[in-house]
C-alpha atoms as a PDB file:
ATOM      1  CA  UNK A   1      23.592   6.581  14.753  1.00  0.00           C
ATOM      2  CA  UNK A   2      21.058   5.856  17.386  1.00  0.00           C
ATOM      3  CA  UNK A   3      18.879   8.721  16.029  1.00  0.00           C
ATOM      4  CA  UNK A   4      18.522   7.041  12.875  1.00  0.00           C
ATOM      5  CA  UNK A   5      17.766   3.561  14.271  1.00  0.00           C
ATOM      6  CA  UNK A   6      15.037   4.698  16.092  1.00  0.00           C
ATOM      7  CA  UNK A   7      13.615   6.802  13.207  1.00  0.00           C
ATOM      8  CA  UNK A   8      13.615   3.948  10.941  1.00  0.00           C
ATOM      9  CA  UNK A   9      12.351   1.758  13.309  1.00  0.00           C
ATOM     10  CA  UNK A  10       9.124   4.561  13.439  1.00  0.00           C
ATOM     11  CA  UNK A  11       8.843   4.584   9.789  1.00  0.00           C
ATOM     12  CA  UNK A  12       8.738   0.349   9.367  1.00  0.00           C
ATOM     13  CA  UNK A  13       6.345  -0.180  12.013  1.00  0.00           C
ATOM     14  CA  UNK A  14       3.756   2.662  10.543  1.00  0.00           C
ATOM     15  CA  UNK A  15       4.691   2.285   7.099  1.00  0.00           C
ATOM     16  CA  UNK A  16       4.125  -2.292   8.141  1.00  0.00           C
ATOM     17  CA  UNK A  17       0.933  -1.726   9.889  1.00  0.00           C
ATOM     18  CA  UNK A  18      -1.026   1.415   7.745  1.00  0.00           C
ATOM     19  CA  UNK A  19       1.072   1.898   4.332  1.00  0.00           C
ATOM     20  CA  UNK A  20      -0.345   0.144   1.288  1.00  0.00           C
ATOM     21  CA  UNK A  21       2.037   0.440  -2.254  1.00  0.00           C
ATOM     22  CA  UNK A  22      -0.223   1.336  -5.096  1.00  0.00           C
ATOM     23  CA  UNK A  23      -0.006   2.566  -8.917  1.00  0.00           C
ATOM     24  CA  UNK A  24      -0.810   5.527  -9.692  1.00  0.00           C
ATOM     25  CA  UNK A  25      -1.212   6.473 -13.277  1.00  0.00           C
ATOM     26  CA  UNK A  26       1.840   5.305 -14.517  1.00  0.00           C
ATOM     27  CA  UNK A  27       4.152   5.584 -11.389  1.00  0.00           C
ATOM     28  CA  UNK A  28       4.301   3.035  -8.326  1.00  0.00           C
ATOM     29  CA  UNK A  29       4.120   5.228  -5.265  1.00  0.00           C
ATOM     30  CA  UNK A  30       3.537   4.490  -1.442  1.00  0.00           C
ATOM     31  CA  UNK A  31       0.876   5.688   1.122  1.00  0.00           C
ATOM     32  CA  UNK A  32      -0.531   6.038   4.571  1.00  0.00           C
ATOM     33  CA  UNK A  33      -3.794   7.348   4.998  1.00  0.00           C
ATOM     34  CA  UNK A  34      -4.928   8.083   8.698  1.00  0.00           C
ATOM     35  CA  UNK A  35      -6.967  10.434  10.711  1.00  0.00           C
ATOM     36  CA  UNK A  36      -3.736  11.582  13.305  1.00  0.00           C
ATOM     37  CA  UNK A  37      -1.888  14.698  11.765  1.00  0.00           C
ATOM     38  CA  UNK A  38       0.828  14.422  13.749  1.00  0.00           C
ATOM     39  CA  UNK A  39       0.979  10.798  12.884  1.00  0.00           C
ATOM     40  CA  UNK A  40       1.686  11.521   9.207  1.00  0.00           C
ATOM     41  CA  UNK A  41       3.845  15.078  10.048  1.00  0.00           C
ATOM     42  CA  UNK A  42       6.641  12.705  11.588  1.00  0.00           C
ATOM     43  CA  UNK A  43       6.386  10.175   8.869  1.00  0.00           C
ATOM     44  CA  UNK A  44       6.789  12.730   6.747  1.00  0.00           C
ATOM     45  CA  UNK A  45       9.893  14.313   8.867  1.00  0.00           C
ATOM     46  CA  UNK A  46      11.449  10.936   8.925  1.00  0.00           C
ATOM     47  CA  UNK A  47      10.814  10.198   5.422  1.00  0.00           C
ATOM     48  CA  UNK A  48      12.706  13.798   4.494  1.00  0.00           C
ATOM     49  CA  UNK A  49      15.370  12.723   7.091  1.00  0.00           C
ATOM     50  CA  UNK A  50      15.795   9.532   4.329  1.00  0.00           C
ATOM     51  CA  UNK A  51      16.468  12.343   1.515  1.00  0.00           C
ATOM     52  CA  UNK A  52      12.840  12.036   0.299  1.00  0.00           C
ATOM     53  CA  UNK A  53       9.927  14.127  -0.715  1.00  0.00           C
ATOM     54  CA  UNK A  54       6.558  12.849   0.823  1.00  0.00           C
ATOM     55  CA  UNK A  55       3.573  14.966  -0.303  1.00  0.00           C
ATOM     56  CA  UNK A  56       0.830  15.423   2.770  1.00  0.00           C
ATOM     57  CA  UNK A  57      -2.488  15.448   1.838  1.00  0.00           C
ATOM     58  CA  UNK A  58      -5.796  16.828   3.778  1.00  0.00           C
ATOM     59  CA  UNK A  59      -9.374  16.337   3.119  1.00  0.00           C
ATOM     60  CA  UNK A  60     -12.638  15.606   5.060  1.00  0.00           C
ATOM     61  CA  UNK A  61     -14.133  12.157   5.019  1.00  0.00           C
ATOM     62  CA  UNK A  62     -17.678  11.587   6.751  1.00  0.00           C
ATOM     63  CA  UNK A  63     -17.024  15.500   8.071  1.00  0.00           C
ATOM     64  CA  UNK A  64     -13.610  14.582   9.645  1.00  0.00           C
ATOM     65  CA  UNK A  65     -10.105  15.173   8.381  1.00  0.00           C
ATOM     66  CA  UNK A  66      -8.119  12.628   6.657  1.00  0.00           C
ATOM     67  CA  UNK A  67      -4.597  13.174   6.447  1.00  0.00           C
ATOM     68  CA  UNK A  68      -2.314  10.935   3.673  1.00  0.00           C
ATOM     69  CA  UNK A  69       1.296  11.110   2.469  1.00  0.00           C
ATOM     70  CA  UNK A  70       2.114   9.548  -0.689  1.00  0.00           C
ATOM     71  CA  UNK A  71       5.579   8.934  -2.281  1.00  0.00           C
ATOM     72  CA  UNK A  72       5.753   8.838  -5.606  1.00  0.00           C
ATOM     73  CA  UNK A  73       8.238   7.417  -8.466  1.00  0.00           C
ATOM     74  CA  UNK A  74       9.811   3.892  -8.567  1.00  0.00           C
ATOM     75  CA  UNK A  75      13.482   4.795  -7.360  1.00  0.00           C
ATOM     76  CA  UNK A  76      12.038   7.254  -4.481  1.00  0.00           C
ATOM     77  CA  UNK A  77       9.463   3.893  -3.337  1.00  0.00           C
ATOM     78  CA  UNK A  78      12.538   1.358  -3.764  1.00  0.00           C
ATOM     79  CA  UNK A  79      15.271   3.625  -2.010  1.00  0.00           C
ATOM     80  CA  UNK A  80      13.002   3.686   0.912  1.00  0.00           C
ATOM     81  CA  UNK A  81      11.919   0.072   1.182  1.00  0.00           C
ATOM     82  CA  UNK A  82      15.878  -0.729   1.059  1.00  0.00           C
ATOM     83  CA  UNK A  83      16.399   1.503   4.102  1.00  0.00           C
ATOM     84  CA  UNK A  84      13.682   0.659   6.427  1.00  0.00           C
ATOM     85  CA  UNK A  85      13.335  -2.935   5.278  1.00  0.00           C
ATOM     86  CA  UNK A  86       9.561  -3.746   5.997  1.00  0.00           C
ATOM     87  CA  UNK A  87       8.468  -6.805   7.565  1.00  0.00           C
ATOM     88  CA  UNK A  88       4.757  -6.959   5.650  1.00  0.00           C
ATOM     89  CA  UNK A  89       5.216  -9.638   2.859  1.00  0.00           C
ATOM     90  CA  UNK A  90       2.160  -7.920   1.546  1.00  0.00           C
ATOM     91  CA  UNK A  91       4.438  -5.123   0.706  1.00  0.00           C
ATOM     92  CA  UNK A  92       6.866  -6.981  -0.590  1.00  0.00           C
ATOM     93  CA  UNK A  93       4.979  -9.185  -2.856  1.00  0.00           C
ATOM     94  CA  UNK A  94       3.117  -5.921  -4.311  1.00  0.00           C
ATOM     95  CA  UNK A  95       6.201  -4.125  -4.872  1.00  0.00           C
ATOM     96  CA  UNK A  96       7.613  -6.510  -6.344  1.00  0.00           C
ATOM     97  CA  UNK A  97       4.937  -7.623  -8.717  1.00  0.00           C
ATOM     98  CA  UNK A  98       5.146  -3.424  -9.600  1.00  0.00           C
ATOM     99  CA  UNK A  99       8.979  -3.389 -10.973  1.00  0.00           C
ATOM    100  CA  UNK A 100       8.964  -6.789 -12.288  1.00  0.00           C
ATOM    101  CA  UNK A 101       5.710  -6.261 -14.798  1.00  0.00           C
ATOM    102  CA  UNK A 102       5.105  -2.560 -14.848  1.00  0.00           C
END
């Protein structure tokens, strides 16, 4: 569908140019963290459009909001990066390094 193309092509480019992949505790998970709301509320649509759960999270740094959405569990982080593909090596590499020594 052209629908999705276009969504997924909104979720590489933010997920490429703000999203880091990260442990926490003893999960991999992704994240973006940003100031825009309404940046992260259509990530998170699209992301839900995937099948996923993103969890939003608010809080004020230097007495402005911050917004994040984090994905959590291996399969949720690797069905993702196999549908939008990213083009940040970084990503890549870190993942990787993630599910290969955990």
């Amino acid at each position: 569908m052209e629908r999705d193309r276009y969504i997924i092509g909104y979720l590489r480019g933010l997920f490429d140019t703000e999203g880091s992949i990260k442990k926490f505790g003893g999960t991999i998970g992704l994240a973006i963290k940003m100031r825009c709301s309404k940046c992260i509320e259509y990530f998170s649509k699209g992301v839900r459009l995937l099948g996923l759960r993103p969890r939003i999270y608010t809080w004020s740094e230097k007495g402005r909001p911050m917004h994040a959405i984090i994905l959590l569990g291996k399969q949720n982080v690797l069905d993702f990066i196999s549908t939008i593909k990213p083009a940040n090596k970084k990503h890549l590499s870190r993942l990787d390094t993630y599910t290969t020594h955990p």
